[in-house]
Protein backbone atom coordinates (compact mmCIF):
# COMPACT_ATOMS: atom_id res chain seq x y z
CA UNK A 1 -23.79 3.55 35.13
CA UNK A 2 -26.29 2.99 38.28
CA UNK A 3 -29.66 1.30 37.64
CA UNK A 4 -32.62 2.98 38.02
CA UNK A 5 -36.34 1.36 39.34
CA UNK A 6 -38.80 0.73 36.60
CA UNK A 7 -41.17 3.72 38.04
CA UNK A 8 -38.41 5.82 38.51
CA UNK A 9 -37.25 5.70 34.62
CA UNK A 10 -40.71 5.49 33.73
CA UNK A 11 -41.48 9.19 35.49
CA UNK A 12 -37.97 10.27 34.07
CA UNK A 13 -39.71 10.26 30.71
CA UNK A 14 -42.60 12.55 31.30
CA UNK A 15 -39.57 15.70 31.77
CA UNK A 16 -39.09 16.94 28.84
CA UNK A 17 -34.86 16.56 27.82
CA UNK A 18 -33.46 20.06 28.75
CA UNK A 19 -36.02 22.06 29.26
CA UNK A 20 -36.41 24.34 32.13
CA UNK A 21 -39.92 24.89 33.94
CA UNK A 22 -42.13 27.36 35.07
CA UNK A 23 -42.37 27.24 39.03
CA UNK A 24 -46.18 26.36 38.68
CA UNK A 25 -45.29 23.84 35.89
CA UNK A 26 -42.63 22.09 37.83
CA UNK A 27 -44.40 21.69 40.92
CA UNK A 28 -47.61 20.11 39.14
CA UNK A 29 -44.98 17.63 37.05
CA UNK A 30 -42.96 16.87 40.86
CA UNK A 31 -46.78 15.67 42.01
CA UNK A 32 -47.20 13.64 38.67
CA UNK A 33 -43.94 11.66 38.64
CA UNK A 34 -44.62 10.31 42.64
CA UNK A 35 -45.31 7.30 42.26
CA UNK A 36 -44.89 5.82 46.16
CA UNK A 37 -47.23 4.44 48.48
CA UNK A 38 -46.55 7.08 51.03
CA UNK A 39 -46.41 10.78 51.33
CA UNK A 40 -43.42 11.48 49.36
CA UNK A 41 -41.69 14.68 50.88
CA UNK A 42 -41.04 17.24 48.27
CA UNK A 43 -37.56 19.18 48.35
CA UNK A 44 -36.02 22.30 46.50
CA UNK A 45 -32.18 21.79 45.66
CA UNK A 46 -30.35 25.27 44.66
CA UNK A 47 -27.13 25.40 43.38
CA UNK A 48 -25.41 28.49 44.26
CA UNK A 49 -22.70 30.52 42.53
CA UNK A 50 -20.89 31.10 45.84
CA UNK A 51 -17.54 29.13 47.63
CA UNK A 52 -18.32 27.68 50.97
CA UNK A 53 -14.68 27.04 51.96
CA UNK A 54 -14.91 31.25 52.69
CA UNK A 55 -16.45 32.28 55.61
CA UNK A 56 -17.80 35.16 53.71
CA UNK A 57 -19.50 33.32 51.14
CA UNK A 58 -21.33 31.52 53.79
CA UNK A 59 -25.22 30.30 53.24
CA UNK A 60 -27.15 30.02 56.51
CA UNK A 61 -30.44 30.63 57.54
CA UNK A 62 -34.06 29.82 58.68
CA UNK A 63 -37.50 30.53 57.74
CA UNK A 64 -41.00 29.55 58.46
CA UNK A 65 -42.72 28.13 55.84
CA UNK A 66 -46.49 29.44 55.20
CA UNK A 67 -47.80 25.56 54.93
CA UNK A 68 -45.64 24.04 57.34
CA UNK A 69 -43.61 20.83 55.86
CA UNK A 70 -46.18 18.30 56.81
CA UNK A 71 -44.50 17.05 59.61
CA UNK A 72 -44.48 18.36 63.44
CA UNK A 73 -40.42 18.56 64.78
CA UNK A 74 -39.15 17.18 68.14
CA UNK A 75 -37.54 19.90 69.77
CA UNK A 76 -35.03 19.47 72.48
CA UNK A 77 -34.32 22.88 74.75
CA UNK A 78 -31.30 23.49 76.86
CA UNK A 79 -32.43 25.92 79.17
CA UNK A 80 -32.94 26.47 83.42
CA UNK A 81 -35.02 27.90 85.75
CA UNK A 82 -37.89 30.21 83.72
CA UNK A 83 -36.52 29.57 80.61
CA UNK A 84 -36.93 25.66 81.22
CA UNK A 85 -40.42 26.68 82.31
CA UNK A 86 -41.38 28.73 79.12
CA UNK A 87 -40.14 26.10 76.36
CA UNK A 88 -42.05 23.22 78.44
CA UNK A 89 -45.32 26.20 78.38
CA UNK A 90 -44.31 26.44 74.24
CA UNK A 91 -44.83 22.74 73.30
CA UNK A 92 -41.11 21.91 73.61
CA UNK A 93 -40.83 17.97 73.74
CA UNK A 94 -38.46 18.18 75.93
CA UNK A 95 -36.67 20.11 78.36
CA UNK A 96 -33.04 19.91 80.58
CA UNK A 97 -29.60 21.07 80.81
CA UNK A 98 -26.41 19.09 82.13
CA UNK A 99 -29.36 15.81 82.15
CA UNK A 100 -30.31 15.87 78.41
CA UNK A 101 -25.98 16.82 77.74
CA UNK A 102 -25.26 13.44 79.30
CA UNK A 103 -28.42 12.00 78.03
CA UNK A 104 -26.73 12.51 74.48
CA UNK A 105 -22.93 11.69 75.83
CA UNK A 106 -23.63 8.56 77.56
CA UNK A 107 -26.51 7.06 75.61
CA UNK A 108 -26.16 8.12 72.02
CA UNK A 109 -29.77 9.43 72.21
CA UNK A 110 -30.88 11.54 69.48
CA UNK A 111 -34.74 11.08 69.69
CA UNK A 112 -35.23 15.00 68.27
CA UNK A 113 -34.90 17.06 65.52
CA UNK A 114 -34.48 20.56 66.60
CA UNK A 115 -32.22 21.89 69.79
CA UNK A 116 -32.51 25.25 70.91
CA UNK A 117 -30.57 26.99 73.91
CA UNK A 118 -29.95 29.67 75.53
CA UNK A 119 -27.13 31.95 74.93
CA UNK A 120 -25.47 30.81 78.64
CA UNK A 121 -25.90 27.27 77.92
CA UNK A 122 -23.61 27.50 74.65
CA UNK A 123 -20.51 26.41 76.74
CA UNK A 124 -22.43 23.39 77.68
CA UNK A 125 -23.79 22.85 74.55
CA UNK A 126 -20.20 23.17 73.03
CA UNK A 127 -18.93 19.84 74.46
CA UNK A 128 -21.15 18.01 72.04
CA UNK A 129 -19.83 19.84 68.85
CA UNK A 130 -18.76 16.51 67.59
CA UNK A 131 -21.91 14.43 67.74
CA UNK A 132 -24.34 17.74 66.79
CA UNK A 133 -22.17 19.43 64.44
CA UNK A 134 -22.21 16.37 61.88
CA UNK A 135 -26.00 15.70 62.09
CA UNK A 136 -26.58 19.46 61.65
CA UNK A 137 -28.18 19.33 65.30
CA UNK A 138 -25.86 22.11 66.88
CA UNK A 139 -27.86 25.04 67.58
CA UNK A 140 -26.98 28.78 65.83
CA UNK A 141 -27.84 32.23 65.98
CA UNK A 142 -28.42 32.45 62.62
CA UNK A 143 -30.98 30.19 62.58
CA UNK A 144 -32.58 31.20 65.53
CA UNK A 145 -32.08 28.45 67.38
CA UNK A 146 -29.35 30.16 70.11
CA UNK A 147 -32.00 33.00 71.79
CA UNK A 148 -33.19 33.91 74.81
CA UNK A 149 -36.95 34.05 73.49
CA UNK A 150 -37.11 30.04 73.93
CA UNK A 151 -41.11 30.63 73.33
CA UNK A 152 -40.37 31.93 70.06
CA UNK A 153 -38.14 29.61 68.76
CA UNK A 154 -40.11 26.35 69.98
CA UNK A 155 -43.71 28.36 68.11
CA UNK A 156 -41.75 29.23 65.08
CA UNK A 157 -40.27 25.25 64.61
CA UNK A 158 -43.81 23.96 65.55
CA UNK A 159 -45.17 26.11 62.60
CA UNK A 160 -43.05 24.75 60.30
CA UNK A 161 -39.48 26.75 60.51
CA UNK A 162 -37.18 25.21 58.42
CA UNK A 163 -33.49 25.71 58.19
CA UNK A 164 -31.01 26.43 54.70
CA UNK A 165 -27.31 25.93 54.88
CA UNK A 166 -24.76 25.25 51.80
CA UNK A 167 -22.95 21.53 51.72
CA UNK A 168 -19.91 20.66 50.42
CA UNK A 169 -20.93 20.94 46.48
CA UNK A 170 -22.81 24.65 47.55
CA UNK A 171 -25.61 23.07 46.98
CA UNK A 172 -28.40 24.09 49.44
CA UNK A 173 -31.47 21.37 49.79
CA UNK A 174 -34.46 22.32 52.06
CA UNK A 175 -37.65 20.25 52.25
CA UNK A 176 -41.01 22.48 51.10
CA UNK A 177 -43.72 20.11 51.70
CA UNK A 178 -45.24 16.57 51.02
CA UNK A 179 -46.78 15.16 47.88
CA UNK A 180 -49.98 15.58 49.44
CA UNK A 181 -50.04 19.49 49.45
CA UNK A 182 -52.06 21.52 47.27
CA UNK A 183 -50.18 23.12 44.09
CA UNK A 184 -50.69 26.65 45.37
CA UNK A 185 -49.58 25.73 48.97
CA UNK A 186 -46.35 24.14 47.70
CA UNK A 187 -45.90 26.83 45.40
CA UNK A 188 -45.95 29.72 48.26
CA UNK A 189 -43.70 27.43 50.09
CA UNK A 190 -41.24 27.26 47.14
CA UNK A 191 -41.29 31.01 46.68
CA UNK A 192 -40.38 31.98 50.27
CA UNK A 193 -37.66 29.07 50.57
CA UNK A 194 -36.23 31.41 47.14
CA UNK A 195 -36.81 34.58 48.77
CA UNK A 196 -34.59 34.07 51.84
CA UNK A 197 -32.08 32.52 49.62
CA UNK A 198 -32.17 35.49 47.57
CA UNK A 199 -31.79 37.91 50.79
CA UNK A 200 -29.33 35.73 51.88
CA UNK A 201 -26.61 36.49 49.18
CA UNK A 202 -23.54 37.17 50.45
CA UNK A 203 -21.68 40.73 49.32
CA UNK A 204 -18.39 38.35 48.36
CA UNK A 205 -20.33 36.40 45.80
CA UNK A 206 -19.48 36.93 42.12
CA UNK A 207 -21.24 35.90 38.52
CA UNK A 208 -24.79 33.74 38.65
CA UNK A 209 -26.08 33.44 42.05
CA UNK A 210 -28.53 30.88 41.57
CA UNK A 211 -26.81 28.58 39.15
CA UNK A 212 -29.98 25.66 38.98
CA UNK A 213 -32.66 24.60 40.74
CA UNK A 214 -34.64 21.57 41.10
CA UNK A 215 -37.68 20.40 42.58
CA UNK A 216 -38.02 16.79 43.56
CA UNK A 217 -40.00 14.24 45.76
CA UNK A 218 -38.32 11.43 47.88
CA UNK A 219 -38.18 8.57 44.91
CA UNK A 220 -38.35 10.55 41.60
CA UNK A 221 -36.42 12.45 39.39
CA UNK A 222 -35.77 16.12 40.09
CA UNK A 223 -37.40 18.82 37.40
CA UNK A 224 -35.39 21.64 36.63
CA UNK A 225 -36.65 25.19 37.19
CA UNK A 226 -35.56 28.39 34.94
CA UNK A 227 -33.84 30.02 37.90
CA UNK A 228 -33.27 33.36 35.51
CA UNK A 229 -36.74 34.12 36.16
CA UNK A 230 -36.86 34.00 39.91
């Protein structure tokens, strides 16, 4: 069995064996148990009652989050000509094409967190499948980050956009905020994050949708939340 810190087993006590919290309950225990020295981010983990290995039981999305997530994204745009102008007008961090392709290629530079592109970049984006794919750095439709409307995109990350997609397990695990936020602002975050999940349900799944889900911060124990009443 893996050891646990002293604080960490220490907050563990203060859930309650089994039980299954209110939203508003949950969120004020999350704040409780941190225990850091920093800003603990704050995360929602949602198992769902679908199979990934099918494309049509597929979880994938974005939102933007009322509150932001307490952090400001790097975003990295492929575009040219007047769409390379209008990201760099947006706030985009930073801007190319074939440059910021070998930029990645040749010197293993990953110094962002968001890419967007333009639909007639995608064949250049394409050759770095490998590298992006894995870090979940390749850009999609789906989450608005493949779109013509580069000013959009780059406003909607900057305001706190954040992106859903099942792993492996079907588990789905978006950050909603930091340790530092309000209740009520975590809380609204929470609620939309659920929302899109909800809207999100694909037409193949079958039985419980949302099977659990659990609120944590970076170093302590998750707290479960009655899904059956979302």
């Amino acid at each position: 069995m893996a050891k646990v810190g002293k604080h960490y087993a220490e907050a563990a006590k203060l859930i309650e064996a089994g039980k299954l919290y209110d939203v508003e309950e949950s969120i004020s225990l999350v704040k409780k148990l941190a225990r850091a020295k920093f800003d603990e981010t704050v995360e929602v983990h949602v198992k769902l009652g679908v199979d990934g290995r099918h494309a049509d039981q597929q979880v994938r999305g974005a939102v933007v989050l009322p509150h932001g997530i307490g952090k400001t994204k790097k975003v990295l745009v492929i575009a040219k000509g007047d769409k390379a102008v209008e990201a760099e007008n947006a706030g985009a961090d930073f801007v190319g094409a074939e440059d910021m392709i070998n930029k990645i290629q040749n010197e293993n530079w990953f110094d962002f967190d968001v890419m967007v592109a333009t639909p007639d970049m995608m064949g250049l984006v394409g050759r770095l499948g490998r590298v992006l794919g894995p870090k979940g750095l390749m850009p999609n439709p789906k989450s608005g980050t493949v779109s013509f409307d580069v000013a959009r995109a780059v406003n909607e990350i900057k305001a706190g956009k954040v992106e859903y997609r099942l792993d492996k397990t079907n588990i789905v695990h978006v950050v909603i905020g930091k340790i530092s936020f309000e209740d009520e602002k975590l809380v609204e975050n929470f609620r939309v994050i659920m929302e899109a999940l909800v809207k999100a349900k694909p037409a193949a799944a079958k039985g419980t949708y949302l099977r659990s889900v659990t609120v944590a911060s970076t170093m302590s124990p998750g707290v479960r939340i009655n899904a059956a009443k979302l």
